[in-house]
C-alpha atoms as a PDB file:
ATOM      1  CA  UNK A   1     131.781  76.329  42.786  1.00  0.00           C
ATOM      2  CA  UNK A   2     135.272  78.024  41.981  1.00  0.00           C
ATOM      3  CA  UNK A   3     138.224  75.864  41.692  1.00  0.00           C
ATOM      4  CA  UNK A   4     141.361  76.133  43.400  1.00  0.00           C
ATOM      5  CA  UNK A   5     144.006  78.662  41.750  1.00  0.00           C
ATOM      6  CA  UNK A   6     147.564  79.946  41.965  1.00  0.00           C
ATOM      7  CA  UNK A   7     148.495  83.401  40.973  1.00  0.00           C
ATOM      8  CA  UNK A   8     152.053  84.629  39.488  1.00  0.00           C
ATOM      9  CA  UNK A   9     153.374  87.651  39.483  1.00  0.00           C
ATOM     10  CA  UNK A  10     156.110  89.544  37.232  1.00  0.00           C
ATOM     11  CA  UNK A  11     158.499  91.618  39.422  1.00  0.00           C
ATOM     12  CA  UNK A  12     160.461  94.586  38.243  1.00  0.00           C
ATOM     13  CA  UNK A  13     162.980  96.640  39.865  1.00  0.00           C
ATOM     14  CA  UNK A  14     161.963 100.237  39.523  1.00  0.00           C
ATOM     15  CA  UNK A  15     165.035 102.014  38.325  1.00  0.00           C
ATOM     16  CA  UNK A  16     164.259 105.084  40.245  1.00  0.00           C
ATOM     17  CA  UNK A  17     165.441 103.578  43.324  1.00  0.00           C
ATOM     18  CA  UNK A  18     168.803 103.862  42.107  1.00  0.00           C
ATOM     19  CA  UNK A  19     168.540 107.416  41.227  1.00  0.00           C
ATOM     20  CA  UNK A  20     169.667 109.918  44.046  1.00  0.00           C
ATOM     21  CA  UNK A  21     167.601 112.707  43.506  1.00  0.00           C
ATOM     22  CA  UNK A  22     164.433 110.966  43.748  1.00  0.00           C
ATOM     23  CA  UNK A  23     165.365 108.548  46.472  1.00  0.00           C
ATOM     24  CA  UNK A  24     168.342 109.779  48.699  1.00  0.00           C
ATOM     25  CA  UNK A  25     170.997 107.892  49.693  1.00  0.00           C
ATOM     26  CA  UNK A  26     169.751 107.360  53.649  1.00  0.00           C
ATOM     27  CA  UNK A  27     166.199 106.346  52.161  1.00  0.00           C
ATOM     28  CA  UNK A  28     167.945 103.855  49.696  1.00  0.00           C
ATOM     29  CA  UNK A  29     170.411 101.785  52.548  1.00  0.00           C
ATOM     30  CA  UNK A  30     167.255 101.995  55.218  1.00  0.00           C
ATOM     31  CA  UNK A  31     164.386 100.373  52.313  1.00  0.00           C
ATOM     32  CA  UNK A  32     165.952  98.857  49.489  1.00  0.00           C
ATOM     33  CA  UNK A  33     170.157  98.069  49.742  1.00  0.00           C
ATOM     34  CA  UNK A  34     169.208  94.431  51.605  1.00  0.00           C
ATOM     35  CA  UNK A  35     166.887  93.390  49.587  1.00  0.00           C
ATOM     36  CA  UNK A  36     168.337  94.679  46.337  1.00  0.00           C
ATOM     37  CA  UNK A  37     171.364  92.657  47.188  1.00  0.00           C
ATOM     38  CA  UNK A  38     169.852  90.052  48.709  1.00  0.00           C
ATOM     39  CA  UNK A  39     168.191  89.373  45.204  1.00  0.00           C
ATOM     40  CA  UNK A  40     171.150  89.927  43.203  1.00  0.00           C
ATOM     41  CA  UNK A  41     173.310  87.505  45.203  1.00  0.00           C
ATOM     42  CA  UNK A  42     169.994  85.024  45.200  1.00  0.00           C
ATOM     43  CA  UNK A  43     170.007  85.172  41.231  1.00  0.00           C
ATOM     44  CA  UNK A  44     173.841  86.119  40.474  1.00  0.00           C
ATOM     45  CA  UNK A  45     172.482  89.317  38.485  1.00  0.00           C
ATOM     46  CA  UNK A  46     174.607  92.835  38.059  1.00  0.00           C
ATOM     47  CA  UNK A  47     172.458  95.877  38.833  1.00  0.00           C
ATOM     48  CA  UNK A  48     172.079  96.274  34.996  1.00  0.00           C
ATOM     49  CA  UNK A  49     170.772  92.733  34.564  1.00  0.00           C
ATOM     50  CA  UNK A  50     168.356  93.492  37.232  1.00  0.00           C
ATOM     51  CA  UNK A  51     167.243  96.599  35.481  1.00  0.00           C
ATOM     52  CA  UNK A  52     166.771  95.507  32.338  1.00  0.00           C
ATOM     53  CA  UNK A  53     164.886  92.325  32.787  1.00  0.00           C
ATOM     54  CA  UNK A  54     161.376  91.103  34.656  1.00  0.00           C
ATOM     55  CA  UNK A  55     161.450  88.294  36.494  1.00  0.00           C
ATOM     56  CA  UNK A  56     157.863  85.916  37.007  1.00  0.00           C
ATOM     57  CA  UNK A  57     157.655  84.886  40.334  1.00  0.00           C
ATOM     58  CA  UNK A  58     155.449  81.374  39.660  1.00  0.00           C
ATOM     59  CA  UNK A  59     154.747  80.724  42.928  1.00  0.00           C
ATOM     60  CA  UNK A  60     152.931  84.012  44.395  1.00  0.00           C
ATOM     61  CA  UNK A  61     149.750  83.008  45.975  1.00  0.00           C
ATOM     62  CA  UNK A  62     147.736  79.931  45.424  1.00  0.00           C
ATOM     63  CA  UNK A  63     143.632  79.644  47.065  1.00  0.00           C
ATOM     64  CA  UNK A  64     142.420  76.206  48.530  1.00  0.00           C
ATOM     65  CA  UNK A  65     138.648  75.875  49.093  1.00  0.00           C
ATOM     66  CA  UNK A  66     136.569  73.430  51.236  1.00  0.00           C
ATOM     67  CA  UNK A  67     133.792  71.874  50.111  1.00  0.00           C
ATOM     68  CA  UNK A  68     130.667  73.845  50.907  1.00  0.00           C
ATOM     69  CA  UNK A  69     126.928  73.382  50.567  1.00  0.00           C
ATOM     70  CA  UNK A  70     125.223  75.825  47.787  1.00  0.00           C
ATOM     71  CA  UNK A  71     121.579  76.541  47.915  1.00  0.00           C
ATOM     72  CA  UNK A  72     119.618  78.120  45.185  1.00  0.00           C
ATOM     73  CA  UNK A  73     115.948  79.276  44.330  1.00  0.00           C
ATOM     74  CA  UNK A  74     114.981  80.765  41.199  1.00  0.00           C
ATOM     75  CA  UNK A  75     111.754  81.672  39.180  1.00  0.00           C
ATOM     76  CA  UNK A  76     110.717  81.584  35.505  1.00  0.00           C
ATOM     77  CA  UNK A  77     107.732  82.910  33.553  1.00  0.00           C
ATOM     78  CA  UNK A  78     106.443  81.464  30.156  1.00  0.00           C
ATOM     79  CA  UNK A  79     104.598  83.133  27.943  1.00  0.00           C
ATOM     80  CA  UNK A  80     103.104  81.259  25.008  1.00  0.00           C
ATOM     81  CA  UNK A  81     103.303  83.576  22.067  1.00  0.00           C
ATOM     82  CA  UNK A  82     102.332  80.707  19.387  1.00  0.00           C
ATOM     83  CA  UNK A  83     100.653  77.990  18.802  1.00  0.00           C
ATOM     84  CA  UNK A  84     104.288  75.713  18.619  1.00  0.00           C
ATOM     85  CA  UNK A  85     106.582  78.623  20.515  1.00  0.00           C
ATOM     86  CA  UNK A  86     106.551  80.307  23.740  1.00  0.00           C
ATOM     87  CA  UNK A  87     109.078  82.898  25.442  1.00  0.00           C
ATOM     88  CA  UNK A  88     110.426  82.038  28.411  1.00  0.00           C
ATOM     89  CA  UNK A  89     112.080  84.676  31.235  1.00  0.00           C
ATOM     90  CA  UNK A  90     114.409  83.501  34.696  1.00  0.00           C
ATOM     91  CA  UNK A  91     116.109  84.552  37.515  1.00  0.00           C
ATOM     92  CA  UNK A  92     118.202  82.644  39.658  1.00  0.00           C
ATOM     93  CA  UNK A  93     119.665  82.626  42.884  1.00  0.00           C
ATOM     94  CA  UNK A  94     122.557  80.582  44.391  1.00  0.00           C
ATOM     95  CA  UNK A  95     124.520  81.285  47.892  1.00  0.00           C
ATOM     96  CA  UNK A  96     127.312  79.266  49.235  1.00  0.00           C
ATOM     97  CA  UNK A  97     129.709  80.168  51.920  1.00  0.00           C
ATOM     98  CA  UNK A  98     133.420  77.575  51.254  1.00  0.00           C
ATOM     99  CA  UNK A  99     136.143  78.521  53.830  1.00  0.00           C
ATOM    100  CA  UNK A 100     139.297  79.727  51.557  1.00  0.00           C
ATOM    101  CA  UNK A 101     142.582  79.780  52.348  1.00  0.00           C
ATOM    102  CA  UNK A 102     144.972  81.922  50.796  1.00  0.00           C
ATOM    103  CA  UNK A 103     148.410  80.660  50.896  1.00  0.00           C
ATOM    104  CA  UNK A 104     151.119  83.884  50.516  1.00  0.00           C
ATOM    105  CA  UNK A 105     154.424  82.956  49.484  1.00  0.00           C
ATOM    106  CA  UNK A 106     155.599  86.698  48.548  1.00  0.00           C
ATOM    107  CA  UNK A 107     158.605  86.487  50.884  1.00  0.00           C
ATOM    108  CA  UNK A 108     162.303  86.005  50.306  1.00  0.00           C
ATOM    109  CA  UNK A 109     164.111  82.500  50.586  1.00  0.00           C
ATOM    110  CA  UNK A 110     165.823  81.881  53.491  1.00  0.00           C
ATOM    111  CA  UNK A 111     169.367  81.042  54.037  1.00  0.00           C
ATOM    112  CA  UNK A 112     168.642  77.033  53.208  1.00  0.00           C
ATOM    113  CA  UNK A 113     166.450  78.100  50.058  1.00  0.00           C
ATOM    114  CA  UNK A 114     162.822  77.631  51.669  1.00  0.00           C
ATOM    115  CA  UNK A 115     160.228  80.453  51.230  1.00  0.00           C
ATOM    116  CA  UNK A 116     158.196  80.617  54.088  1.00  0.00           C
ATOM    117  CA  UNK A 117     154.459  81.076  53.234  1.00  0.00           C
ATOM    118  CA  UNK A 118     151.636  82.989  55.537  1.00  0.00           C
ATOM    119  CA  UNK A 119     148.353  81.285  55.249  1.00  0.00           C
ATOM    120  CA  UNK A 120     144.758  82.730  56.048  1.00  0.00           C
ATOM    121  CA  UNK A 121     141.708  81.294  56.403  1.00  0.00           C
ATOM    122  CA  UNK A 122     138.153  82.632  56.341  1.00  0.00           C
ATOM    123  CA  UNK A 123     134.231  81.794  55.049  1.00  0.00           C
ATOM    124  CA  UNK A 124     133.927  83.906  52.109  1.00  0.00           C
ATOM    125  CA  UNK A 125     129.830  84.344  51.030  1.00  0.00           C
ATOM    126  CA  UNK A 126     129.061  83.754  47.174  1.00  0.00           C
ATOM    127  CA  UNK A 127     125.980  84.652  45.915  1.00  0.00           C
ATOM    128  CA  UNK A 128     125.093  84.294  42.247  1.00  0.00           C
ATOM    129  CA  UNK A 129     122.279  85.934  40.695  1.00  0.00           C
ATOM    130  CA  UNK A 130     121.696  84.618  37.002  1.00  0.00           C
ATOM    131  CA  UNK A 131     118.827  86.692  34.463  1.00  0.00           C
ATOM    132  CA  UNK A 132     117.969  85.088  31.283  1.00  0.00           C
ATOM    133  CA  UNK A 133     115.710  84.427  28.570  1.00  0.00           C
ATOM    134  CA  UNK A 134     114.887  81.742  25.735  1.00  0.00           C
ATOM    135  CA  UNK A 135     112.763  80.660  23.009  1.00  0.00           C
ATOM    136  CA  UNK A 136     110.479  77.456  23.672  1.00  0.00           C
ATOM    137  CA  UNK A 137     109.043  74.825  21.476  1.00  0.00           C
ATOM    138  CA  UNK A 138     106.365  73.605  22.479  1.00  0.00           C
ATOM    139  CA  UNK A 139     105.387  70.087  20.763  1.00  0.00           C
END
């Protein structure tokens, strides 16, 4: 099946936040001001600093799977072109149906440096359909 992943993700500050006659003043202290500051206090960065460099956050979202039954059919047709060879044409099926569970830790630390996480669970279907072809020897 799929193994279990974590996924980073590179943060920039968009620099147009800053600028006042694309985001006013009002808009800037109601969405951005705490959490601007927050983060530069958090990482002891000047606004220029923040600007001018990306930061990877390496601890995004990570998936944890169960283990799950897979079933599969499939069907193949051979053809025998030669006396030694013979052509051979598949398809195949598989379905399984693990429960993930997405772990989100996209949140801000808290005053004592944890990151509280949101986690969601749910069956999520997989179905595999696989086409292919080879060349047989036949002895």
């Amino acid at each position: 099946m799929n193994a279990n992943f974590s996924l980073n993700s590179v943060c920039r500050i968009n620099p147009q936040i800053f600028d006042r006659r694309i985001v006013s003043e009002e808009a800037y202290k109601q969405f951005y001001q705490e959490d601007v500051t927050y983060y530069m206090q958090q990482e002891d960065l000047t606004r220029e600093d923040l600007l001018q460099n990306q930061y990877v956050d390496d601890d995004f979202l990570s998936i944890r799977k169960s283990s799950t039954w897979k079933i599969g059919t499939g069907i193949s047709l051979t053809c025998r072109y030669k006396e030694d060879a013979a052509f051979r044409l598949f398809c195949d099926y598989d379905f399984a149906s693990p429960r993930l569970t997405y772990d989100l830790k996209n949140t801000w630390t808290d005053e004592e440096g944890k990151r509280p996480s949101r986690s969601y669970s749910r069956r999520t279907p997989m179905h595999n359909v696989t086409f292919g072809g080879a060349i047989v020897f036949v002895f």
